[in-house]
PDB file of N, CA and C in Angstrom:
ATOM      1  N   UNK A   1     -72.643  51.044 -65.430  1.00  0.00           N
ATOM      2  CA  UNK A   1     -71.223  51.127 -65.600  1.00  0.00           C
ATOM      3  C   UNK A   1     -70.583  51.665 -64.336  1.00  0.00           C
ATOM      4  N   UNK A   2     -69.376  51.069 -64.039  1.00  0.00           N
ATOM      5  CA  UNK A   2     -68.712  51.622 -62.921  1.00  0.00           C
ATOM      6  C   UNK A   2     -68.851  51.208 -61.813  1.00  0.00           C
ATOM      7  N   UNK A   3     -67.811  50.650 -61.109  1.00  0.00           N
ATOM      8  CA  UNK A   3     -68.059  49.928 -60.454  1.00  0.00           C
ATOM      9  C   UNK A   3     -67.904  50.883 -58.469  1.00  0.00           C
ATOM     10  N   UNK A   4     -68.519  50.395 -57.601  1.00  0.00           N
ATOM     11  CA  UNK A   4     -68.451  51.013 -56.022  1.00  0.00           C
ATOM     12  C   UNK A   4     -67.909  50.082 -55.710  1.00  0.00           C
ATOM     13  N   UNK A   5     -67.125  49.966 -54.758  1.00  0.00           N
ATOM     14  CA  UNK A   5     -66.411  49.163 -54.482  1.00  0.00           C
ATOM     15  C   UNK A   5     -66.743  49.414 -52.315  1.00  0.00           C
ATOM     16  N   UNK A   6     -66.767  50.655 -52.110  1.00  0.00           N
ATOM     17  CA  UNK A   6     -66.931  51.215 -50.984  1.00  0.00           C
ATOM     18  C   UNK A   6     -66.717  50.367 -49.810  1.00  0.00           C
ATOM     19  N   UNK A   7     -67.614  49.769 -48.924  1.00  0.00           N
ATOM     20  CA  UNK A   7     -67.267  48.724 -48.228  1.00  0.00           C
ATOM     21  C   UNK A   7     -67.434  47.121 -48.284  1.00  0.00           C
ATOM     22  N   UNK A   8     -67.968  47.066 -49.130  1.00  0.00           N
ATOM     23  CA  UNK A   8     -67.668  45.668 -50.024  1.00  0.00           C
ATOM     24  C   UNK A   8     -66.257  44.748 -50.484  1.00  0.00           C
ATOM     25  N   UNK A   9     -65.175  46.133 -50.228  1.00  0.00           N
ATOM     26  CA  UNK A   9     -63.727  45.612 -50.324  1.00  0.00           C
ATOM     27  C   UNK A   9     -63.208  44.988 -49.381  1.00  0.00           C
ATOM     28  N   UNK A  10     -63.997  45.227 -48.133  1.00  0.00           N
ATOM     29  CA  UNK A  10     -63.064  44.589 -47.015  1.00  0.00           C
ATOM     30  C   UNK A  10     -64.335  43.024 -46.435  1.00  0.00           C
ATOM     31  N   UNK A  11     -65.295  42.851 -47.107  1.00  0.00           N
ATOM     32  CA  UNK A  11     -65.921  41.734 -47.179  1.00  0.00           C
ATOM     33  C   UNK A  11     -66.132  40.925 -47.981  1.00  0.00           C
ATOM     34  N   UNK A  12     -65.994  41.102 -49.473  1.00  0.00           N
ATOM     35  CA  UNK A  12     -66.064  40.038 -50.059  1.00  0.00           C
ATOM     36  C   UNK A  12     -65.173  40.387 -51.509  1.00  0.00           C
ATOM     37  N   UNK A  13     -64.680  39.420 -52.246  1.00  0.00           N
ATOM     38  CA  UNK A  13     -64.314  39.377 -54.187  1.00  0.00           C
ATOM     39  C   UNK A  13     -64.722  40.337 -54.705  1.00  0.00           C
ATOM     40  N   UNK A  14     -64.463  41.076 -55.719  1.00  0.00           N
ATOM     41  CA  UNK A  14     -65.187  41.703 -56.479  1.00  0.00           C
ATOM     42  C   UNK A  14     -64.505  41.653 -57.888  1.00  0.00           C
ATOM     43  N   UNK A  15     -65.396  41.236 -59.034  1.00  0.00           N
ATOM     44  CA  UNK A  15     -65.176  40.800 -60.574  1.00  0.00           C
ATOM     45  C   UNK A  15     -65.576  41.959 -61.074  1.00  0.00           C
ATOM     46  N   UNK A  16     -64.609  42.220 -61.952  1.00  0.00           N
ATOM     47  CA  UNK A  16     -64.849  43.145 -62.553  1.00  0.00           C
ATOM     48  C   UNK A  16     -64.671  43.044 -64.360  1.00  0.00           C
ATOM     49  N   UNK A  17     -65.206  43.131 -65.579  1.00  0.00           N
ATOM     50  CA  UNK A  17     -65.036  43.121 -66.564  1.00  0.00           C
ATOM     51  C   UNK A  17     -65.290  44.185 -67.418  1.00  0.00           C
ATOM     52  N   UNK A  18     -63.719  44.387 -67.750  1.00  0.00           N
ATOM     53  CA  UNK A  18     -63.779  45.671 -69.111  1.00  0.00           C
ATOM     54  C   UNK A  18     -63.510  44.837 -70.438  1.00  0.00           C
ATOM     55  N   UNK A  19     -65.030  45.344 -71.281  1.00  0.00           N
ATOM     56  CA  UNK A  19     -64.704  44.469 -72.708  1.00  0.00           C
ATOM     57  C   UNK A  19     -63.967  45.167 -72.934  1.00  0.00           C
ATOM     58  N   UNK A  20     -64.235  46.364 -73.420  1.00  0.00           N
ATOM     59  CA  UNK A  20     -63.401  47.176 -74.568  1.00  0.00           C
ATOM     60  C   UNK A  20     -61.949  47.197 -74.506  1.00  0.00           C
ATOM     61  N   UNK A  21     -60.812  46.166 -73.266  1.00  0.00           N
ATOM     62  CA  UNK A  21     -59.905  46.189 -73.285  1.00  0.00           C
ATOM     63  C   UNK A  21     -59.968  45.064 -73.322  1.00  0.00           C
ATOM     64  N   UNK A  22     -60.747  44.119 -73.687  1.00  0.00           N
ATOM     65  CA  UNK A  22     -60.521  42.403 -73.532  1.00  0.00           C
ATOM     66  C   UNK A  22     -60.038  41.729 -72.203  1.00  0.00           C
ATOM     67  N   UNK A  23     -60.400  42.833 -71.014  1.00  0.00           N
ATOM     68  CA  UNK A  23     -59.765  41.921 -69.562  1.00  0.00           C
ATOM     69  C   UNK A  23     -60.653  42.032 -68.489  1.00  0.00           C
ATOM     70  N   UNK A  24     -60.203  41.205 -67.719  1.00  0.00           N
ATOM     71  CA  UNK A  24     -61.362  40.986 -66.549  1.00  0.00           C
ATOM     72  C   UNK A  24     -60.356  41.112 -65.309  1.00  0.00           C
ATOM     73  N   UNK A  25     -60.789  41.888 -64.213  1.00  0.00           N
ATOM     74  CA  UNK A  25     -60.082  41.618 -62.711  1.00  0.00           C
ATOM     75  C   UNK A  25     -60.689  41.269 -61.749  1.00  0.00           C
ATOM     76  N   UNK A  26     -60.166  41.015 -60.736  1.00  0.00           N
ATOM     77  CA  UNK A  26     -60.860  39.832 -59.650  1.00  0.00           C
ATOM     78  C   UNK A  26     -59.948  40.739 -58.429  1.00  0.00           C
ATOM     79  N   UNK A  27     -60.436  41.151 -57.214  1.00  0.00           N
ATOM     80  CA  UNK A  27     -59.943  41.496 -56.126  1.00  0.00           C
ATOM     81  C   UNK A  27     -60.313  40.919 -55.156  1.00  0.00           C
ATOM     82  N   UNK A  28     -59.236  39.919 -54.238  1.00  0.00           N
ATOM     83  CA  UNK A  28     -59.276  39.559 -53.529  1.00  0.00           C
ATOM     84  C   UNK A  28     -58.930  39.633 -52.165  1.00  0.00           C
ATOM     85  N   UNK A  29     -60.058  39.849 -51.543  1.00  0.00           N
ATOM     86  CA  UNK A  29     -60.809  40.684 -50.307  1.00  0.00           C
ATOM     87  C   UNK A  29     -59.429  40.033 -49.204  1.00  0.00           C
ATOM     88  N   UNK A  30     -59.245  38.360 -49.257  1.00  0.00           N
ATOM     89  CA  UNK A  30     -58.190  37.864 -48.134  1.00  0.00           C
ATOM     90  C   UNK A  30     -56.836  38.633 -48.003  1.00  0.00           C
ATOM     91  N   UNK A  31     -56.635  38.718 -49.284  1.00  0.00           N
ATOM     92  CA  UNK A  31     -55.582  38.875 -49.441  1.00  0.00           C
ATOM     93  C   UNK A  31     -54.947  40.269 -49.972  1.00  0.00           C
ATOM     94  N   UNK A  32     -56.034  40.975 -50.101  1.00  0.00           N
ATOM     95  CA  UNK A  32     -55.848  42.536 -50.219  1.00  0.00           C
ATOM     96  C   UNK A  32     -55.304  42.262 -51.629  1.00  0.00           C
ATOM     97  N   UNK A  33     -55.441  41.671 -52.475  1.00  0.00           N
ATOM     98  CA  UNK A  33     -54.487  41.859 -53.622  1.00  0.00           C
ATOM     99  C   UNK A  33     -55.544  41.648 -55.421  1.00  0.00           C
ATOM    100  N   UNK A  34     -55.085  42.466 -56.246  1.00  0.00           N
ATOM    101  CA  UNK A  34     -55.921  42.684 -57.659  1.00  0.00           C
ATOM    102  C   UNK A  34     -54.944  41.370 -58.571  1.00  0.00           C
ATOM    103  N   UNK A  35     -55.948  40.799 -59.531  1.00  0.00           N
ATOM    104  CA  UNK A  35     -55.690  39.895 -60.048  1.00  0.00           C
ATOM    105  C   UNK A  35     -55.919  40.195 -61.182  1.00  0.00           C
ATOM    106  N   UNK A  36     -55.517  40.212 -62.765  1.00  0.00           N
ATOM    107  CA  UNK A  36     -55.944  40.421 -64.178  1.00  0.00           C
ATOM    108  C   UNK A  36     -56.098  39.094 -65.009  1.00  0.00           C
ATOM    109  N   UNK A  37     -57.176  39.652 -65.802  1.00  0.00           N
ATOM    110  CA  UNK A  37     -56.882  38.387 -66.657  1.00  0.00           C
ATOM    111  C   UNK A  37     -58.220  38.585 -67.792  1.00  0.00           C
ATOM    112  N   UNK A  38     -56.606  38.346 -68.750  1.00  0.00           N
ATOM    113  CA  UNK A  38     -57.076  38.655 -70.131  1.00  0.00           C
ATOM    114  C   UNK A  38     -57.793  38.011 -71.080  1.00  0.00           C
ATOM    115  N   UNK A  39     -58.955  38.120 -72.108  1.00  0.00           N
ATOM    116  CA  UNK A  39     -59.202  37.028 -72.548  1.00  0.00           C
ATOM    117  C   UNK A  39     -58.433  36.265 -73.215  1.00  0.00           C
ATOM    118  N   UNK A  40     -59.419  34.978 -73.430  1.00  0.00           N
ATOM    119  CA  UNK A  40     -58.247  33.843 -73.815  1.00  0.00           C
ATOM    120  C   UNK A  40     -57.025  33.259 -73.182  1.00  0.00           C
ATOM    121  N   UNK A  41     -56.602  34.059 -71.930  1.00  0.00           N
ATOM    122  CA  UNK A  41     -55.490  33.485 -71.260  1.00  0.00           C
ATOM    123  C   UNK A  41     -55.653  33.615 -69.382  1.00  0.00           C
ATOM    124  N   UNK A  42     -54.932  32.646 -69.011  1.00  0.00           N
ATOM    125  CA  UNK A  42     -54.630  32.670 -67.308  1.00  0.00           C
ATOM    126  C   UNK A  42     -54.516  34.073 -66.880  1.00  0.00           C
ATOM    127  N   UNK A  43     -55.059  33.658 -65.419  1.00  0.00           N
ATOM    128  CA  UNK A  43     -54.783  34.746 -64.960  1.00  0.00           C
ATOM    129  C   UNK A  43     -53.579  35.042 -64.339  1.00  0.00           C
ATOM    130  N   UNK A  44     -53.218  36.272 -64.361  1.00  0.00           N
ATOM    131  CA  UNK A  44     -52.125  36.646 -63.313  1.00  0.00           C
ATOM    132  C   UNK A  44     -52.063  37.774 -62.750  1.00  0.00           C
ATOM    133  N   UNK A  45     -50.821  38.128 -62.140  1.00  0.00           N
ATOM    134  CA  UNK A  45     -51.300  39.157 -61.079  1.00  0.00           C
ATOM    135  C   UNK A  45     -49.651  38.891 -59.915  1.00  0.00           C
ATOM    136  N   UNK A  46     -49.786  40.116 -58.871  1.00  0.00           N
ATOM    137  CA  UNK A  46     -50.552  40.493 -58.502  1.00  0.00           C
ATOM    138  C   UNK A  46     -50.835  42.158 -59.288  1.00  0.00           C
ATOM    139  N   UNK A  47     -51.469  42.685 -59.463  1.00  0.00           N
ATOM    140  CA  UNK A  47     -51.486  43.753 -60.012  1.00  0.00           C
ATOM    141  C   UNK A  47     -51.225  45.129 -58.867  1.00  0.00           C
ATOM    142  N   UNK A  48     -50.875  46.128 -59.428  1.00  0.00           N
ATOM    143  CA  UNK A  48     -51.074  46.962 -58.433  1.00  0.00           C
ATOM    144  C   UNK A  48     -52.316  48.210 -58.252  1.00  0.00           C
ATOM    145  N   UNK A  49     -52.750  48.484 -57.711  1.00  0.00           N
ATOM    146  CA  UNK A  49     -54.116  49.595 -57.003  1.00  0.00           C
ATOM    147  C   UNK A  49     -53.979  50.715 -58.268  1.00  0.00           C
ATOM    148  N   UNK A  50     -52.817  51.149 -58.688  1.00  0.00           N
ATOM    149  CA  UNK A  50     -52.689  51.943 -59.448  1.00  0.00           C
ATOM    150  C   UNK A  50     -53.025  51.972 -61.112  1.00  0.00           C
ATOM    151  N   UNK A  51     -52.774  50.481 -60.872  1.00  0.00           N
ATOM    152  CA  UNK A  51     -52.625  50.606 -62.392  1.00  0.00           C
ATOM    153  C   UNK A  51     -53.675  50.828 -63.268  1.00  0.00           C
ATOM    154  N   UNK A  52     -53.304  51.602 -64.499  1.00  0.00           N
ATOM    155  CA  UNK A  52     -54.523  52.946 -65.509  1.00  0.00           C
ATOM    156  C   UNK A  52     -55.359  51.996 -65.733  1.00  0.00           C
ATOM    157  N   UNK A  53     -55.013  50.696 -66.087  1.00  0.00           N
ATOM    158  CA  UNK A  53     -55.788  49.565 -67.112  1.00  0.00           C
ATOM    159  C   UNK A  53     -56.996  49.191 -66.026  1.00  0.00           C
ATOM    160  N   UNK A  54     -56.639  48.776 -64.709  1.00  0.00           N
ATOM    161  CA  UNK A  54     -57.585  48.608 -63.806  1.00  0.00           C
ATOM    162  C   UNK A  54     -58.674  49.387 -63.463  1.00  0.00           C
ATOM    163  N   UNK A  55     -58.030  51.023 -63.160  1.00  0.00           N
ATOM    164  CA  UNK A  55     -58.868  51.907 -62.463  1.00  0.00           C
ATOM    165  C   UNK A  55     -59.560  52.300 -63.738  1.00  0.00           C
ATOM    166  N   UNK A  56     -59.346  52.103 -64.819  1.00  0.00           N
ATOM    167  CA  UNK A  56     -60.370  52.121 -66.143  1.00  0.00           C
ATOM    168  C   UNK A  56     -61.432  51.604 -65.553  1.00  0.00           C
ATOM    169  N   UNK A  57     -60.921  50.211 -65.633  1.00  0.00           N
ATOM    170  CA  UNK A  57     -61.942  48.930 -65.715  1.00  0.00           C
ATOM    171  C   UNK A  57     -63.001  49.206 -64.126  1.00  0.00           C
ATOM    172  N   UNK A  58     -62.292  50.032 -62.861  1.00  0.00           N
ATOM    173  CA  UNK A  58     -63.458  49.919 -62.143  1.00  0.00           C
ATOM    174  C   UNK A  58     -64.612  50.946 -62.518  1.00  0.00           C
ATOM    175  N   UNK A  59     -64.182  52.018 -63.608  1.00  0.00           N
ATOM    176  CA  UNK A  59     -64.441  53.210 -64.104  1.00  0.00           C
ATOM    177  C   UNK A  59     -65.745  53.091 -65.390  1.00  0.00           C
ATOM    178  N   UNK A  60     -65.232  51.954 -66.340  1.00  0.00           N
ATOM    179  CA  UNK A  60     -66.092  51.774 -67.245  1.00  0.00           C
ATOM    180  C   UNK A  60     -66.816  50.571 -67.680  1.00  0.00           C
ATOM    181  N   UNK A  61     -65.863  49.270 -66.409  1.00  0.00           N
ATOM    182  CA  UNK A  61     -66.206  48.091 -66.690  1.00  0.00           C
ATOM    183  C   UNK A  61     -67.460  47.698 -66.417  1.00  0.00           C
ATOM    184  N   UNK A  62     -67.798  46.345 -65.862  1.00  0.00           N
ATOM    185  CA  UNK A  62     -69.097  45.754 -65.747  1.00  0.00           C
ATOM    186  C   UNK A  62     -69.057  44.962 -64.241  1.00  0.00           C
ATOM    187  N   UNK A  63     -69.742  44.627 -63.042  1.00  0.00           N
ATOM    188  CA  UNK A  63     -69.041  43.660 -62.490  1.00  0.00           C
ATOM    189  C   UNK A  63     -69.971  42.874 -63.055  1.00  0.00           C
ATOM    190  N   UNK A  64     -69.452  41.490 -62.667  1.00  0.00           N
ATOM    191  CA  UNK A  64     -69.625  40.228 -63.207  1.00  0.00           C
ATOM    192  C   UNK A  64     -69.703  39.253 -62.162  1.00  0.00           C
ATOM    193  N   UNK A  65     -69.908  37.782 -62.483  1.00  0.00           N
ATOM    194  CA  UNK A  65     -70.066  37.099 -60.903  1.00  0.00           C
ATOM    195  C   UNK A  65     -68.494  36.423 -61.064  1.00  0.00           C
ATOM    196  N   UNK A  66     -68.732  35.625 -60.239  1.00  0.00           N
ATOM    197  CA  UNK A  66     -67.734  35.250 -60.120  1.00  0.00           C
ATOM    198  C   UNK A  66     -67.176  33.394 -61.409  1.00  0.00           C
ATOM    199  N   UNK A  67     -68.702  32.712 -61.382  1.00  0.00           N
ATOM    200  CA  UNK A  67     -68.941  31.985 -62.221  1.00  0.00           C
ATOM    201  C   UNK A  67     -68.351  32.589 -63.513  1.00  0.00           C
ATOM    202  N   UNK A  68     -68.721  34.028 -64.246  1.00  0.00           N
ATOM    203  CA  UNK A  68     -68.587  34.302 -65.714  1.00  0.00           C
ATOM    204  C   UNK A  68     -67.301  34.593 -65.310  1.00  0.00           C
ATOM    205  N   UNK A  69     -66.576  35.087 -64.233  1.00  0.00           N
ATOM    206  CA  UNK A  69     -64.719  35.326 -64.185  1.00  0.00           C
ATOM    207  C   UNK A  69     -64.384  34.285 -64.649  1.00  0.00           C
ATOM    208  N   UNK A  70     -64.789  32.849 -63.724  1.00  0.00           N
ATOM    209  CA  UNK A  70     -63.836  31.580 -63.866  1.00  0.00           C
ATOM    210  C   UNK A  70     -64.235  31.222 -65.375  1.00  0.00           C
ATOM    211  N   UNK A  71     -65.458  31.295 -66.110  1.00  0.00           N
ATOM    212  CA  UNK A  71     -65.405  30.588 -67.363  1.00  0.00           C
ATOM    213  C   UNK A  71     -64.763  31.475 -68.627  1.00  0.00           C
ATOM    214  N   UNK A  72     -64.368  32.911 -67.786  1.00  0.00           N
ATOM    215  CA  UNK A  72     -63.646  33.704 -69.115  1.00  0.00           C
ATOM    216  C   UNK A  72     -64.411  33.830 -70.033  1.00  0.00           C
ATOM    217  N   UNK A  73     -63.816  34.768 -71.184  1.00  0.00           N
ATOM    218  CA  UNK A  73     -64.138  35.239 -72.314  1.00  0.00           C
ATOM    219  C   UNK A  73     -63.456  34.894 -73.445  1.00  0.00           C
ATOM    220  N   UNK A  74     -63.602  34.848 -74.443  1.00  0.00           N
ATOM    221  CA  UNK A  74     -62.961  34.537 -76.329  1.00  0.00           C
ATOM    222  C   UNK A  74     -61.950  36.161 -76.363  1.00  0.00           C
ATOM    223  N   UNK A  75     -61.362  36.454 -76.772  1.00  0.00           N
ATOM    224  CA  UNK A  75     -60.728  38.229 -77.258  1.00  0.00           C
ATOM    225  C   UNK A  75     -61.446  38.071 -78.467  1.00  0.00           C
ATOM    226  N   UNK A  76     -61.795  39.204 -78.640  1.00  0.00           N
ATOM    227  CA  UNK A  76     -62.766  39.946 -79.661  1.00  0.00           C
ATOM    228  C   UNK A  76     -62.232  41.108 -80.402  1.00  0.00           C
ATOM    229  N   UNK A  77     -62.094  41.794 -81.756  1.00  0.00           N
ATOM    230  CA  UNK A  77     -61.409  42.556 -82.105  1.00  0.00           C
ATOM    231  C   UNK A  77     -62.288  43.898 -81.560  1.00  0.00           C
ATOM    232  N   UNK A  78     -62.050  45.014 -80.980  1.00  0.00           N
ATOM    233  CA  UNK A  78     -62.885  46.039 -80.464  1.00  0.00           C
ATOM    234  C   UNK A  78     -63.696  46.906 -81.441  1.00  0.00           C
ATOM    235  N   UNK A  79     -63.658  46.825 -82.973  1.00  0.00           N
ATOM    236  CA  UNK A  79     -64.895  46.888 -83.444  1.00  0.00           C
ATOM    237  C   UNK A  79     -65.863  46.114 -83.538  1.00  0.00           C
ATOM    238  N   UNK A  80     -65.824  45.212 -83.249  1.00  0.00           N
ATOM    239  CA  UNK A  80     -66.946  44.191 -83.160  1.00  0.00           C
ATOM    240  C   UNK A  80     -67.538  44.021 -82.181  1.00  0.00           C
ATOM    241  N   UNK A  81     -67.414  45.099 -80.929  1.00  0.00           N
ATOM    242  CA  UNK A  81     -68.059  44.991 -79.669  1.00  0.00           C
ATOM    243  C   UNK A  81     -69.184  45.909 -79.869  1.00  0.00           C
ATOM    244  N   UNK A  82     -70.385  45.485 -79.167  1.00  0.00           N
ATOM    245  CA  UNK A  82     -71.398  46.624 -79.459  1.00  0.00           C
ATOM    246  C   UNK A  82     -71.227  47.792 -78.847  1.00  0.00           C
ATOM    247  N   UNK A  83     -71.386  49.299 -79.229  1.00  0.00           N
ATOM    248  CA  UNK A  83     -71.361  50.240 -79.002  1.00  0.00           C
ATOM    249  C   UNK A  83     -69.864  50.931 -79.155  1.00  0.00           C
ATOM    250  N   UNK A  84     -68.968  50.039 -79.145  1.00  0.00           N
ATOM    251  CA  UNK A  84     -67.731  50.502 -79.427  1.00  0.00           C
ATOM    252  C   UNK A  84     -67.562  52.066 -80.233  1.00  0.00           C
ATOM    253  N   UNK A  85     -66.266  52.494 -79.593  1.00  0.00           N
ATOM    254  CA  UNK A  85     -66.460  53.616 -80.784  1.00  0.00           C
ATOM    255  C   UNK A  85     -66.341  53.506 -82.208  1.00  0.00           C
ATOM    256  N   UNK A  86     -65.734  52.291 -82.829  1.00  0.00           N
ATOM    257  CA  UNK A  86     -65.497  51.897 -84.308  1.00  0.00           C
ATOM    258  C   UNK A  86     -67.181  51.519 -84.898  1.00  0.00           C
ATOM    259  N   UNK A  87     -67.935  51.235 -83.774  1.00  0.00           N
ATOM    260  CA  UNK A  87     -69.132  51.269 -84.599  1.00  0.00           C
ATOM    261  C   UNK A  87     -69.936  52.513 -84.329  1.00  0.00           C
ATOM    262  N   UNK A  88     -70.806  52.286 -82.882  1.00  0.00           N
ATOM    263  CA  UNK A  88     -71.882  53.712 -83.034  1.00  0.00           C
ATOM    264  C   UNK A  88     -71.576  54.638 -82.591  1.00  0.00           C
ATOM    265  N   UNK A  89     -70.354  54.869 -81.723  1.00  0.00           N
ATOM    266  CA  UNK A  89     -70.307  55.650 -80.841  1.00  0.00           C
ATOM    267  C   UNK A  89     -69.202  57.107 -81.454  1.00  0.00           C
ATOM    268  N   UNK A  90     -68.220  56.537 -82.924  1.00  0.00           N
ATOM    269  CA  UNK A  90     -67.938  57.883 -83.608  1.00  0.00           C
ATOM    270  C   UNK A  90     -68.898  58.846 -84.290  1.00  0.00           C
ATOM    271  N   UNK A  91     -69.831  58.010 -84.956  1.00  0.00           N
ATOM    272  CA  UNK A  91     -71.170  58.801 -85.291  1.00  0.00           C
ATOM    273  C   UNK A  91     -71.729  59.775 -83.600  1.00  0.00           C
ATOM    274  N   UNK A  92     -72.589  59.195 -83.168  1.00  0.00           N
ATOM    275  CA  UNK A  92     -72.491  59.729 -81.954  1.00  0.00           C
ATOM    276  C   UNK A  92     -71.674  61.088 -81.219  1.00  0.00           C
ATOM    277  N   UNK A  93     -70.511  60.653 -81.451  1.00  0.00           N
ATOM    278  CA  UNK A  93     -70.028  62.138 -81.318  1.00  0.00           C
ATOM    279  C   UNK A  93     -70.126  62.936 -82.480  1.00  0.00           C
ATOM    280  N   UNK A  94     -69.770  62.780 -83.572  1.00  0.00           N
ATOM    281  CA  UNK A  94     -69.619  63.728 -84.145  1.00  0.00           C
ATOM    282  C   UNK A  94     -70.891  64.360 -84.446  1.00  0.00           C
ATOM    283  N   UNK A  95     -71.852  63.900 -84.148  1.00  0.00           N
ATOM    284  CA  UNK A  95     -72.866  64.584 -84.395  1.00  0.00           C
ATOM    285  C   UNK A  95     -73.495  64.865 -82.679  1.00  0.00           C
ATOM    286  N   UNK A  96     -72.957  65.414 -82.248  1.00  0.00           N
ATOM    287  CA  UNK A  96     -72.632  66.059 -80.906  1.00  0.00           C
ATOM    288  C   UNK A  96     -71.768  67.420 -81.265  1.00  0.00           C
ATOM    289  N   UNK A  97     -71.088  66.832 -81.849  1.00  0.00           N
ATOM    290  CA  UNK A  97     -70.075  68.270 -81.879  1.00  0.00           C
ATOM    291  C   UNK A  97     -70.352  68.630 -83.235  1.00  0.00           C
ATOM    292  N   UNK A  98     -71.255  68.129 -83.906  1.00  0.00           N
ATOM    293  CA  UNK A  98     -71.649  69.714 -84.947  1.00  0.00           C
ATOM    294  C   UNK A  98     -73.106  69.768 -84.435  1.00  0.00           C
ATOM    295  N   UNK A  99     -73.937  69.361 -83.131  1.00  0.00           N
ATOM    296  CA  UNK A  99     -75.037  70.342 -82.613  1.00  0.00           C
ATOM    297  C   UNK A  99     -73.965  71.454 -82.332  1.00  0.00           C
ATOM    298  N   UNK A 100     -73.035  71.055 -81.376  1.00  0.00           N
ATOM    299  CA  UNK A 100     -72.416  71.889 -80.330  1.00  0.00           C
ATOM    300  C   UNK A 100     -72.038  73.401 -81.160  1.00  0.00           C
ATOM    301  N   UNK A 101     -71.616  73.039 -82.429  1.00  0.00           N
ATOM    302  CA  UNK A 101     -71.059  73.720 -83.013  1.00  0.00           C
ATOM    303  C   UNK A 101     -72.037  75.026 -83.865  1.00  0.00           C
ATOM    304  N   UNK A 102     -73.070  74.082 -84.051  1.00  0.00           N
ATOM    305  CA  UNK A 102     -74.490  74.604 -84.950  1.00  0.00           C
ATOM    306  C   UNK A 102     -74.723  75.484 -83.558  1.00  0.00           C
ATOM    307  N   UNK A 103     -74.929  74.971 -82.231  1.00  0.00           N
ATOM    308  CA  UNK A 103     -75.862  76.051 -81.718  1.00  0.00           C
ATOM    309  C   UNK A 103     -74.773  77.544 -81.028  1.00  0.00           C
ATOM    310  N   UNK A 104     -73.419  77.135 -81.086  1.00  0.00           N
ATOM    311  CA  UNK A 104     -72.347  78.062 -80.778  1.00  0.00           C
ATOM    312  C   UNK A 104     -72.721  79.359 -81.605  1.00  0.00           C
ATOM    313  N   UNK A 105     -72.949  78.632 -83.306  1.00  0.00           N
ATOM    314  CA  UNK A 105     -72.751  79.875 -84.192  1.00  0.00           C
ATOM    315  C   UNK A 105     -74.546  80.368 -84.298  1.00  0.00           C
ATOM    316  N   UNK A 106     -75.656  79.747 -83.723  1.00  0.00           N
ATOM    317  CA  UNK A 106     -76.834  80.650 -83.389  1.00  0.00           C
ATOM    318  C   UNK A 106     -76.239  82.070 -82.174  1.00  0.00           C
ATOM    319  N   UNK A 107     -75.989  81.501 -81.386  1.00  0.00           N
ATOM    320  CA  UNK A 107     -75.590  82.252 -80.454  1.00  0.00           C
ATOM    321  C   UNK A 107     -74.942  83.562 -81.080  1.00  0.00           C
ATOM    322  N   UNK A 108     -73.747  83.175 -81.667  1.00  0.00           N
ATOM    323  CA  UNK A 108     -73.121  84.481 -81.808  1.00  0.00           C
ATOM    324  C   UNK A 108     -74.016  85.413 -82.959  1.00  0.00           C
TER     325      UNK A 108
END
């Protein structure tokens, strides 16, 4: 997870895909400029460096090639993604935070 981008930005594309928001971005190295695109629909753009939805996606997304950018994705409802938090990942915590909690009250 997570994408480096480091000096790879000033030589080549870089694809990037966040399921859990249903979008994919594409940065293009010529033209200095971020591109979005959502499933099920065209892309557009230009996006800006800032934006939360992106720096997520270089944060938690996937990169991808450039082939799986152009053939896109279906939108998917986000419990139905694996690991999502609607499936394993609320269990998961919460049973994190009653260790956390169990070993707080050994302590005291």
């Amino acid at each position: 997870m997570g994408i480096c981008k480091g000096e790879r930005i000033g030589r080549e594309d870089i694809f990037d895909d966040y399921a859990f928001e249903n979008v994919m971005f594409r940065w293009d190295h010529h033209a200095r400029t971020i591109y979005r695109k959502f499933y099920g629909k065209a892309e557009s753009g230009p996006v800006h460096a800032d934006n939360r939805l992106y720096n997520d996606a270089l944060r938690f997304g996937d990169e991808i090639s450039v082939e799986a950018y152009a053939a896109g994705k279906r939108a998917t409802k986000i419990g139905n993604l694996p690991g999502s938090p609607r499936q394993s990942g609320r269990k998961f915590r919460i049973r994190q935070l009653l260790l956390a909690v169990r070993n707080q009250l050994r302590r005291e």
